[in-house]
Protein backbone atom coordinates (compact mmCIF):
# COMPACT_ATOMS: atom_id res chain seq x y z
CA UNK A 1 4.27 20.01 -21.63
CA UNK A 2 0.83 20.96 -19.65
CA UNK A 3 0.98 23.79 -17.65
CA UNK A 4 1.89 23.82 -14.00
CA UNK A 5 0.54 27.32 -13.10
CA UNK A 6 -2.04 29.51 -14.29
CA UNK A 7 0.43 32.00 -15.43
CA UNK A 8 1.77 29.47 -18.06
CA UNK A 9 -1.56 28.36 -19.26
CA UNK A 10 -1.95 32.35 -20.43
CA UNK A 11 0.95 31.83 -22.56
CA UNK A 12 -1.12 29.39 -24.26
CA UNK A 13 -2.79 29.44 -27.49
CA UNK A 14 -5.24 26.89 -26.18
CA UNK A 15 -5.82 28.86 -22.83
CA UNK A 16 -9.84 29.37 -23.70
CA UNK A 17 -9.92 25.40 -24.46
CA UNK A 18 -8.41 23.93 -20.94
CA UNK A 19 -9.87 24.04 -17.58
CA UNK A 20 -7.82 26.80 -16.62
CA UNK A 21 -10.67 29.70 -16.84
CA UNK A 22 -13.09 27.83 -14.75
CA UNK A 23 -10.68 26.99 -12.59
CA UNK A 24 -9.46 30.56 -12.12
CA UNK A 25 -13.24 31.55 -11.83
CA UNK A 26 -13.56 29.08 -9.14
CA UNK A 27 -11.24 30.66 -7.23
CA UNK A 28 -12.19 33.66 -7.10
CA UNK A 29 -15.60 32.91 -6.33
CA UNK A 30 -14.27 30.95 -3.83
CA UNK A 31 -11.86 33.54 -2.70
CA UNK A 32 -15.63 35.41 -2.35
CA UNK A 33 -16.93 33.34 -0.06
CA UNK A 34 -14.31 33.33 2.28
CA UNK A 35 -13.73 36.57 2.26
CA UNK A 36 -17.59 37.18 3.32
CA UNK A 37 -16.44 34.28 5.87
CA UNK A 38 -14.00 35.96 7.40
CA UNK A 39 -15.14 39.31 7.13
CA UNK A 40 -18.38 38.14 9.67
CA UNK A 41 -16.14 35.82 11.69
CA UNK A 42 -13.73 39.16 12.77
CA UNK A 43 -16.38 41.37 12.77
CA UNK A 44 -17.84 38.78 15.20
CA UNK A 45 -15.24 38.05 17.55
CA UNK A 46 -14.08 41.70 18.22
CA UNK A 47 -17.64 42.92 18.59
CA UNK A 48 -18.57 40.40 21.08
CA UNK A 49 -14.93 40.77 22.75
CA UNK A 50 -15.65 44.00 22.88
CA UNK A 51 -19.10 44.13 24.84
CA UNK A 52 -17.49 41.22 27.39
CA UNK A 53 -14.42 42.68 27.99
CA UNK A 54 -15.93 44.68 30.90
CA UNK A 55 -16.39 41.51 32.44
CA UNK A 56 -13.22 40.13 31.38
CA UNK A 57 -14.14 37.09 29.52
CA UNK A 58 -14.08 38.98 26.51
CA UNK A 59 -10.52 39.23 26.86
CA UNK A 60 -9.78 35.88 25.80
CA UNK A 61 -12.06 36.49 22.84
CA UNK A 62 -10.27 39.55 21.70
CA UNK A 63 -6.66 37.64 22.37
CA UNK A 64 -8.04 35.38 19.71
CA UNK A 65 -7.77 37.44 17.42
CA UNK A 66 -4.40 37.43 16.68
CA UNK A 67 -4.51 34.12 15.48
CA UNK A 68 -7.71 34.66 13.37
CA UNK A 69 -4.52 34.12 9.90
CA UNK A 70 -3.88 30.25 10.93
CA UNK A 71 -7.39 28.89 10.00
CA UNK A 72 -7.35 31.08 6.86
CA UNK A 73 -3.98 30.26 5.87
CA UNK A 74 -4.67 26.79 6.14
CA UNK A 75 -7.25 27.22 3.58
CA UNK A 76 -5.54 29.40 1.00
CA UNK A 77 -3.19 26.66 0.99
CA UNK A 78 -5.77 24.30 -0.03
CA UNK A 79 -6.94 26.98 -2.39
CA UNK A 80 -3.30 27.36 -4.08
CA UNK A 81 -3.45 23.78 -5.64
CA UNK A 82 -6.12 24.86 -7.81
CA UNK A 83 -4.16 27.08 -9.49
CA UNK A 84 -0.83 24.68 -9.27
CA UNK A 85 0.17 27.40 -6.96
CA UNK A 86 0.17 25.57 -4.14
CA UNK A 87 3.47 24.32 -1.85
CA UNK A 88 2.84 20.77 -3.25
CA UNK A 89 0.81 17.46 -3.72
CA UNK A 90 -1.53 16.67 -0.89
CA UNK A 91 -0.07 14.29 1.16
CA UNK A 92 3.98 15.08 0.73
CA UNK A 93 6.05 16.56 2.94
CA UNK A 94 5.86 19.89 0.90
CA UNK A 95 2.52 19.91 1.08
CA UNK A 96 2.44 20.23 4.82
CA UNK A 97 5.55 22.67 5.46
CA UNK A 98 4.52 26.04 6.91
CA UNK A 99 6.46 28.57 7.95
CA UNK A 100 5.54 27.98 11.25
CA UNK A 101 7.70 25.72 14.31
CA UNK A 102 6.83 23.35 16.58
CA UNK A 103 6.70 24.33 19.91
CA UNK A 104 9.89 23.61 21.93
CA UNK A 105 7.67 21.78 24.66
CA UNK A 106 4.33 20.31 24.86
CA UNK A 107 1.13 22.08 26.25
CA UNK A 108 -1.05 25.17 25.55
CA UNK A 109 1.44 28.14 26.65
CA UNK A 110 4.29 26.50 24.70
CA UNK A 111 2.20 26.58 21.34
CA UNK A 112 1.18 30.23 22.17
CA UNK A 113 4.22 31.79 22.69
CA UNK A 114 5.87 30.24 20.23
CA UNK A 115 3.13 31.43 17.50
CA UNK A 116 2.89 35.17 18.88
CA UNK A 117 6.92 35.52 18.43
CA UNK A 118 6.80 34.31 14.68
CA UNK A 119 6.58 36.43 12.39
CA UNK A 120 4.50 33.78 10.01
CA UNK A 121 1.60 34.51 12.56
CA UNK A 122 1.48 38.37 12.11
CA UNK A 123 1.44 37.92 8.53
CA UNK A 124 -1.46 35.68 8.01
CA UNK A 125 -3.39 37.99 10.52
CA UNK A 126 -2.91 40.81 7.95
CA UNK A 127 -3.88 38.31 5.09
CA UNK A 128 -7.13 37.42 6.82
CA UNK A 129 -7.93 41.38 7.56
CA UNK A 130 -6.83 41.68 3.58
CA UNK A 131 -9.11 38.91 2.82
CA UNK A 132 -12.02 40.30 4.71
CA UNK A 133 -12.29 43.97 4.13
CA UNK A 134 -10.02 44.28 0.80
CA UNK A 135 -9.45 41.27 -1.52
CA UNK A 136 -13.20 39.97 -2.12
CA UNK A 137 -15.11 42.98 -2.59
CA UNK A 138 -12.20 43.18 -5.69
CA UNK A 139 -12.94 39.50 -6.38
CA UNK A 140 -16.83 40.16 -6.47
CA UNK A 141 -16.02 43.13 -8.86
CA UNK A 142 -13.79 41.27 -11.01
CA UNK A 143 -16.06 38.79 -11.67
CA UNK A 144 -19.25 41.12 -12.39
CA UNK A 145 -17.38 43.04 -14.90
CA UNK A 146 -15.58 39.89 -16.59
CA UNK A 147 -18.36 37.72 -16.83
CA UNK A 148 -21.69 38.88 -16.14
CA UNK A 149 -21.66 41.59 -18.00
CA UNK A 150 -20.21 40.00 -21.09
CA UNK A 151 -22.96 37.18 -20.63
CA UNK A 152 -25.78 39.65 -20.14
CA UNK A 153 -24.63 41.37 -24.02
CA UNK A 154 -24.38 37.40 -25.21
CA UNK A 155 -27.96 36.93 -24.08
CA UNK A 156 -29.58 40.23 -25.64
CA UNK A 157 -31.49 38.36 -28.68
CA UNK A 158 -32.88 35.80 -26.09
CA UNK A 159 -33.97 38.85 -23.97
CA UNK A 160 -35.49 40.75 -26.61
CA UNK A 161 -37.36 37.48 -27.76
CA UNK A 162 -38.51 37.23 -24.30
CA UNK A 163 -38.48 40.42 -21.86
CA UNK A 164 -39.28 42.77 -24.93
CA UNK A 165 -41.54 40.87 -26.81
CA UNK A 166 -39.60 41.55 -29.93
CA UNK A 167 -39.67 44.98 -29.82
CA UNK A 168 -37.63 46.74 -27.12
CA UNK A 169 -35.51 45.21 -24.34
CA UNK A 170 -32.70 47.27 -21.76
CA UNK A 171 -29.23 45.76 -21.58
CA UNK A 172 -27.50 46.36 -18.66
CA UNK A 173 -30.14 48.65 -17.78
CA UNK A 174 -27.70 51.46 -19.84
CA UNK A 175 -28.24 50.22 -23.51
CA UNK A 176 -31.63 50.46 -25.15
CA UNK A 177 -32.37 47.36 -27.69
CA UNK A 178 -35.21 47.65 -30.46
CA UNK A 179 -34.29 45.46 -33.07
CA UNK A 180 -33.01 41.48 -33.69
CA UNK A 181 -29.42 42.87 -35.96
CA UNK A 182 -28.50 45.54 -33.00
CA UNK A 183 -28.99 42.58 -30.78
CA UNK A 184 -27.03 40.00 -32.30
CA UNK A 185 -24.30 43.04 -32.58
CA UNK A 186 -24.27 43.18 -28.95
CA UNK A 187 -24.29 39.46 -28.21
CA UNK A 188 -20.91 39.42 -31.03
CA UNK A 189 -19.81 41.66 -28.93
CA UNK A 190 -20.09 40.11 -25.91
CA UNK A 191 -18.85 37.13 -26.90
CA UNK A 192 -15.55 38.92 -27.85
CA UNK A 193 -15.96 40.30 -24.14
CA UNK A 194 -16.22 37.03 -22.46
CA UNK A 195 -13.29 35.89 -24.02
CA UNK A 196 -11.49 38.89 -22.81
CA UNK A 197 -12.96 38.60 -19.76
CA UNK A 198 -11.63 35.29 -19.00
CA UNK A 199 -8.11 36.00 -20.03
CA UNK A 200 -8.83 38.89 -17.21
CA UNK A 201 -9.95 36.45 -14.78
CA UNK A 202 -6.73 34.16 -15.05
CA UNK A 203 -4.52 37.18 -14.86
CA UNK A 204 -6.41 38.50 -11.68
CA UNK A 205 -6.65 35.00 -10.27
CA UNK A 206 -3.39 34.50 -10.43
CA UNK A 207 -2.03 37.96 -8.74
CA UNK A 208 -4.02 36.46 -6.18
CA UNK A 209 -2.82 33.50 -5.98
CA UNK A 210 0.91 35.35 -5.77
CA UNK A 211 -0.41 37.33 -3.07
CA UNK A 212 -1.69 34.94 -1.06
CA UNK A 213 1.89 32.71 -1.65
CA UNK A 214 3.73 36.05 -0.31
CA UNK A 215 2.24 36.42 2.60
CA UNK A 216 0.70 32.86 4.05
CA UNK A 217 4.10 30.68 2.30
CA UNK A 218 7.32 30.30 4.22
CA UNK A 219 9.81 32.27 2.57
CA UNK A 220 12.58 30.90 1.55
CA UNK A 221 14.85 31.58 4.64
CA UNK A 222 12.07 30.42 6.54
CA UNK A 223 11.69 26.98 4.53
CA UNK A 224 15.33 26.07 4.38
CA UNK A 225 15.45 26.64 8.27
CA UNK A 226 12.25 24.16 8.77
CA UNK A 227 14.00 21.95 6.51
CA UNK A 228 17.11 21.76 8.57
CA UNK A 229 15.06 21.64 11.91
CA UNK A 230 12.84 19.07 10.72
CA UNK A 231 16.16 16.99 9.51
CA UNK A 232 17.74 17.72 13.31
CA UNK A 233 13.97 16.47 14.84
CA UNK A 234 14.37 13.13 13.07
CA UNK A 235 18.40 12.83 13.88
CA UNK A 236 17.33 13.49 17.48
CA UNK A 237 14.13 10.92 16.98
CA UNK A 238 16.52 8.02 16.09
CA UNK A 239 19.13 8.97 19.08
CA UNK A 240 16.31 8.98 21.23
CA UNK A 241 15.30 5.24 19.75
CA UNK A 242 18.29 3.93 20.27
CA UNK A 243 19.02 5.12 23.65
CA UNK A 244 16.29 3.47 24.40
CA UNK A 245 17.13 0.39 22.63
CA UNK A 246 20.25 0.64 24.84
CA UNK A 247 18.01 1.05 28.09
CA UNK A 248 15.83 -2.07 27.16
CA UNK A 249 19.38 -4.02 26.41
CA UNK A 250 20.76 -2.85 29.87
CA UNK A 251 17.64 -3.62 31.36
CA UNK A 252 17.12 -7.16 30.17
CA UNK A 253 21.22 -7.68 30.48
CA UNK A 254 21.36 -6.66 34.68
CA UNK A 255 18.02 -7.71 35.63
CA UNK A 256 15.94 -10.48 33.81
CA UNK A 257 19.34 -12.41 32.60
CA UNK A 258 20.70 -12.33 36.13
CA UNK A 259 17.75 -13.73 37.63
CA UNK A 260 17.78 -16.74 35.64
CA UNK A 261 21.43 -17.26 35.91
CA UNK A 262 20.55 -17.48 39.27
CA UNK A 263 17.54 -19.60 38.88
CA UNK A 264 19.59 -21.93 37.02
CA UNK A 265 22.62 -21.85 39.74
CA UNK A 266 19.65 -22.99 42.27
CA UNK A 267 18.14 -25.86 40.89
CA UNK A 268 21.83 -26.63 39.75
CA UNK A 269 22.24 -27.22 43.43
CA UNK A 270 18.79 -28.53 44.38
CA UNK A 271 19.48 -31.48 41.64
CA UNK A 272 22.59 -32.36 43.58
CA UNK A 273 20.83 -32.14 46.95
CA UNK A 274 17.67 -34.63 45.50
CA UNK A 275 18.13 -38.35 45.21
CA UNK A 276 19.71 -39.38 41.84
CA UNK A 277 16.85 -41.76 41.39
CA UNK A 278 13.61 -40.33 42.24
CA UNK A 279 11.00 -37.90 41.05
CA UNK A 280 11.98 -35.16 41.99
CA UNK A 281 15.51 -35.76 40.71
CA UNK A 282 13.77 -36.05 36.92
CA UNK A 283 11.60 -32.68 37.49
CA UNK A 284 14.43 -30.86 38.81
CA UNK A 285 16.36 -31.89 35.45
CA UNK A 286 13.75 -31.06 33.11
CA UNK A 287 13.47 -27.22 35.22
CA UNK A 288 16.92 -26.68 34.96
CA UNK A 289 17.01 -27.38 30.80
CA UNK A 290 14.00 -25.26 30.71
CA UNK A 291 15.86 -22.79 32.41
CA UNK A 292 18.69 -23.09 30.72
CA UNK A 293 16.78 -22.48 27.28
CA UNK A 294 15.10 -19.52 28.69
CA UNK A 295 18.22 -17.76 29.29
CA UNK A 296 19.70 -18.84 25.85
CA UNK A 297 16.87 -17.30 24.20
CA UNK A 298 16.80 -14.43 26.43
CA UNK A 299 20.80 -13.45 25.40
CA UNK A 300 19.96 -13.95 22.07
CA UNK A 301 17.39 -11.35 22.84
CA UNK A 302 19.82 -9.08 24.07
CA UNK A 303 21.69 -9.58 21.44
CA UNK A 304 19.36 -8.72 18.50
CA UNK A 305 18.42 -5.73 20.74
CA UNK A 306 21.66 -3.69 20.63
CA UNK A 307 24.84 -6.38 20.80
CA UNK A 308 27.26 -5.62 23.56
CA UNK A 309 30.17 -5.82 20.73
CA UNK A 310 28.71 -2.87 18.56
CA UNK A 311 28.81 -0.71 21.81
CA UNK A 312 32.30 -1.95 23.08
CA UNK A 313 34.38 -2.52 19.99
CA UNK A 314 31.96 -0.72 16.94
CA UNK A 315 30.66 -2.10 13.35
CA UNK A 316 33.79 -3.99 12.40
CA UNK A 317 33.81 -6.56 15.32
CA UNK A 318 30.11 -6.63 15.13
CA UNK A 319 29.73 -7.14 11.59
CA UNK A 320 32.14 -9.80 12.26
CA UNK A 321 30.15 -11.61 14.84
CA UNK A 322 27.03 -11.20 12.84
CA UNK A 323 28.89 -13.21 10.38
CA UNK A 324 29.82 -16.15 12.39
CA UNK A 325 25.95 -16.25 13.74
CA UNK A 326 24.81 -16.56 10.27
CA UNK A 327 24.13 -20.39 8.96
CA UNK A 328 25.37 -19.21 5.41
CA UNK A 329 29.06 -18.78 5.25
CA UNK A 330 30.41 -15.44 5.55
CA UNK A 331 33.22 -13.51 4.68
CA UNK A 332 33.93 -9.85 5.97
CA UNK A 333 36.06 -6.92 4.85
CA UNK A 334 35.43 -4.16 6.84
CA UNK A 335 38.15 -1.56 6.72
CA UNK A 336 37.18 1.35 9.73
CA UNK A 337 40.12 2.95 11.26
CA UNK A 338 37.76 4.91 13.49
CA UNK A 339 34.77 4.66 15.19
CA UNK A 340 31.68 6.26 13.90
CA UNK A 341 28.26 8.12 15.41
CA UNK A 342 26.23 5.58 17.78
CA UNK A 343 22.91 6.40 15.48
CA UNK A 344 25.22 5.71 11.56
CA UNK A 345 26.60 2.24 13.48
CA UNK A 346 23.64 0.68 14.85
CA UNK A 347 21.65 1.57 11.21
CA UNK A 348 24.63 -0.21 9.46
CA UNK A 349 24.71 -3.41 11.98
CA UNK A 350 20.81 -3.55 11.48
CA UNK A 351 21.13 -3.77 8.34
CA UNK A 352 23.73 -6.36 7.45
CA UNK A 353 22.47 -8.11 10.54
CA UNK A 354 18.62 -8.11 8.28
CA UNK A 355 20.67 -8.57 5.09
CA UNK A 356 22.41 -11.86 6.26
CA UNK A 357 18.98 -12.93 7.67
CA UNK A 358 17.47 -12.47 3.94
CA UNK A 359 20.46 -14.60 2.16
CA UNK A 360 19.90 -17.53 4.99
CA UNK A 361 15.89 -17.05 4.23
CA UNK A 362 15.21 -16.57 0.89
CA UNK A 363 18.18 -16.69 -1.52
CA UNK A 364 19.50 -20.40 -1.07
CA UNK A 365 23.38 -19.11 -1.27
CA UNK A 366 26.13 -21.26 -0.58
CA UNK A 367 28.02 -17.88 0.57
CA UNK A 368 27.85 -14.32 1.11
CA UNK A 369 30.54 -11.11 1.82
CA UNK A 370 30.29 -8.11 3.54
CA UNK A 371 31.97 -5.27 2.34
CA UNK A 372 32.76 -2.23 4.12
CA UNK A 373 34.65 1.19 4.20
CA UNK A 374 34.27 5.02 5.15
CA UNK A 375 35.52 6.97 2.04
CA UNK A 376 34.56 10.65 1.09
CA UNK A 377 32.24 11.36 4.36
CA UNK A 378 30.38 8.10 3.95
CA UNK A 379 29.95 5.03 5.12
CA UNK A 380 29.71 2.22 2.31
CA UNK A 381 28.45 -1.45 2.94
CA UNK A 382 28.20 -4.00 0.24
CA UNK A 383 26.15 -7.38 1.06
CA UNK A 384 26.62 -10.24 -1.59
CA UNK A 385 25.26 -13.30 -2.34
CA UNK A 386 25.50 -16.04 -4.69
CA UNK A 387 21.90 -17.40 -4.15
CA UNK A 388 19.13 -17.32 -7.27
CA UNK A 389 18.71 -13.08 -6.82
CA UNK A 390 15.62 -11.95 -7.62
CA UNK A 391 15.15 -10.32 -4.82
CA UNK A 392 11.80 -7.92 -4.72
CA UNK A 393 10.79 -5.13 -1.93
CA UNK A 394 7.29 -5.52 -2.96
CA UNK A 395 7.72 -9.48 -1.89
CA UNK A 396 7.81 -8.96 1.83
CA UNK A 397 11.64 -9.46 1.80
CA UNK A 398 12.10 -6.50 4.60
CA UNK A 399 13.91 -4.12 1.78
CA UNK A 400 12.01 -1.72 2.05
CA UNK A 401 12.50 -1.64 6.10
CA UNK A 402 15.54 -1.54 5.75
CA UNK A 403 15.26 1.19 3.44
CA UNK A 404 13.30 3.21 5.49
CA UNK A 405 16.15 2.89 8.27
CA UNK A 406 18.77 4.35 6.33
CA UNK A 407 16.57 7.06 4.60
CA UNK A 408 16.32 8.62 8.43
CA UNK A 409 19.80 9.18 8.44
CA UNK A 410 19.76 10.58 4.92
CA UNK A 411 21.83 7.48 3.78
CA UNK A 412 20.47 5.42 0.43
CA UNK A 413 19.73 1.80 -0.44
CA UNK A 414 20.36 -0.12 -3.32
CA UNK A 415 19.52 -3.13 -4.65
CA UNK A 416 20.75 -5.33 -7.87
CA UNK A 417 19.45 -8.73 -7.57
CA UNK A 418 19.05 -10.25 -11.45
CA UNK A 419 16.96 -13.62 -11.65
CA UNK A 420 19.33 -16.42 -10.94
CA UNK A 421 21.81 -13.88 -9.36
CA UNK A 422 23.93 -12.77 -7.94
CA UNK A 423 22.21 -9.95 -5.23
CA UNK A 424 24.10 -7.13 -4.30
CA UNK A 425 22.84 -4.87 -1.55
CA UNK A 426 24.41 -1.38 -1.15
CA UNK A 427 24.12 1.14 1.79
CA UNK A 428 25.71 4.65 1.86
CA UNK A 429 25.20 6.73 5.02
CA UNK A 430 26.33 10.45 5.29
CA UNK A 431 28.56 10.80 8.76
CA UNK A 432 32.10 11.39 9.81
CA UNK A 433 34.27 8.79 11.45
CA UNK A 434 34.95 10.27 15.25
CA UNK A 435 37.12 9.39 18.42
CA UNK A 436 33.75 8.60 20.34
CA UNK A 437 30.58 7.68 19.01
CA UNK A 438 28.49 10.17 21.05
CA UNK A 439 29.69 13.22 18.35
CA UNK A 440 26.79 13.99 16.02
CA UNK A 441 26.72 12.53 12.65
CA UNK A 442 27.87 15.16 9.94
């Protein structure tokens, strides 16, 4: 297996052959720069807090100090990944988890106070005032004494040649060279120090590295506690959607429907007010079908939106009615004693409702059955087909939507669709059946 870490490519027999040296050197040299970087930037921004706090606008400045540690955390946790020290790939969800919260409300004051009471905050500021007066005057010295000094012995014969004419050349302005054999002893030498060196490097780039993880990583209280808060974010996320799925439902249901039932009731009456025979008779016809198909479109609106049924009567009855919509024959056996969360039943209708879509669409089955059942915690749906299968997410079949939907609630998807069939869709959802469907999901 290739190493992971830096600390595992020392165990190595091929440690001096990889990347890993240079890529320990790097960061410490790196670790160098920043260090200088900070070290002016705090330097900086106290000094000139200092001389304007008299007229109060260095206040601010000096207040800024305390969160001088975000900026450089940010970057050691760049700087981690070099080292495969590092919370994660770029781009995953580990990758961006900090020990740090979101603020409980939007706006300036909000993010302040809610950084100056963590205790994530405090501890990068003492990382950054590590980094700047401590860590990379040990990094610069490491370095020196690892590799430039080992190089300097390596190049002795090419300095004699050169610098000392062949007679007499200073190493390390300590050791006094006057002949080609005591050079090339020195350059064996340093050759043997170089590779020391290096092994050096690794180990001190990688206390580093531990250091840094210590004090700018969430610890592991801390990350289990974002974990669960992020997981209660996106809970509250899709409650929040389908509220206001709800409020659009209600919305179109009391106001936009009841107008054109009323629209229609009106030119119901203006056609029997108009002679049977003339003009007006035929346009008043033609507004009332018109109108009449508007509102049949608009309920089956409605309907897709959140279905009155799921609210009044839960999945069963609405899995039920999404069967008798479909054009492909359906049978249902959907065994629920008790209702379930509002957020677990509207994912499940959504995605039968999408499922049964797909098997009219796509598949070409003669029938299909719905399965369903709450056993151990979980709520299991089983969509069938007998249509040619082959069903692929990467074919714009909406699996992987529906996927996605059932992922929020932590629930899985699978799919087992064979060519020539049949296709079996699966859903499992984590929850707890309930009295009312306003409980939270377990």
């Amino acid at each position: 297996m290739r190493p992971r870490t830096v600390w595992q490519a020392l165990a190595r027999p091929d440690y001096l052959l990889s990347s890993w040296p240079w890529r320990a050197v790097g960061h410490l040299l790196t670790g160098v720069v920043l260090g200088v970087i900070v070290l002016a930037g705090l330097v900086g921004l106290v000094a000139a807090g200092g001389l304007l706090a008299v007229v109060l606008v260095g206040l601010p400045l000096l207040g800024l100090t305390a969160f001088a540690g975000l900026p450089v955390a940010a970057v050691e946790r760049w700087r981690l990944g070099w080292l495969g020290e590092g919370p994660g790939p770029a781009g995953t969800e580990a990758a961006r988890l900090t020990a740090h919260a979101d603020p409980p409300a939007p706006g300036l004051r909000s993010w302040l106070g809610t950084r100056l009471r963590e205790a994530a905050t405090w501890r990068e500021l003492g990382h950054a005032l590590l980094t700047g007066f401590l860590l990379w005057p040990v990094e610069a010295l490491v370095v020196t004494v690892a590799l430039v000094c080992p190089a300097a012995l390596v190049a002795t014969p090419l300095l004699l040649a050169t610098a000392g004419e062949g007679r007499e050349t200073k190493v390390l302005k300590a050791v006094t060279v006057t002949g080609q054999a005591q050079a090339c002893a020195l350059a064996a030498l340093g050759l043997v120090a170089l590779a020391a060196g290096l092994y050096g490097v690794g180990v001190a780039a990688g206390a580093r590295a531990g250091l840094t993880r210590l004090l700018v990583l969430p610890r592991a209280g801390e990350a289990e506690a974002r974990v669960r808060e992020l997981a209660r974010s996106r809970v509250r996320l899709v409650e929040a959607f389908e509220a206001e799925r709800r409020r659009i439902e209600r919305d179109l249901h009391d106001g936009a429907q009841q107008r054109l039932v009323a629209l229609s009731m009106t030119l119901g009456l203006a056609r029997l007010d108009a002679p049977p025979d003339g003009p007006l008779a035929a346009q008043l016809a033609r507004a009332h079908a018109q109108a009449d198909a508007a509102l049949a479109e608009l309920r089956e609106l409605v309907h897709g939106i959140h279905p009155q049924v799921l609210a009044d009567y839960g999945l069963a009855a609405a899995v039920a009615d999404a069967a008798d919509r479909s054009p492909v024959p359906v049978a249902t056996e959907v065994d629920l004693p008790e209702r379930l969360p509002a957020a677990v039943e509207a994912a499940a209708y959504f995605v039968v409702r999408e499922a049964l879509a797909n098997v009219a669409r796509h598949s070409g089955a003669r029938r299909a059955r719905v399965r369903g059942a709450h056993r151990h915690g979980r709520l299991v749906l089983e969509v069938e087909d007998d249509g040619r299968g082959g069903a692929d997410p990467a074919a714009g079949s909406g699996l992987t939507g529906l996927g996605d939907r059932v992922s929020v609630l932590d629930g899985r998807l699978a799919v087992t669709s064979p060519p020539g069939g049949p296709t079996l869709l699966r859903v499992e959802i984590p929850c707890a059946t309930q009295p009312t469907a306003d409980d939270p999901c377990a």
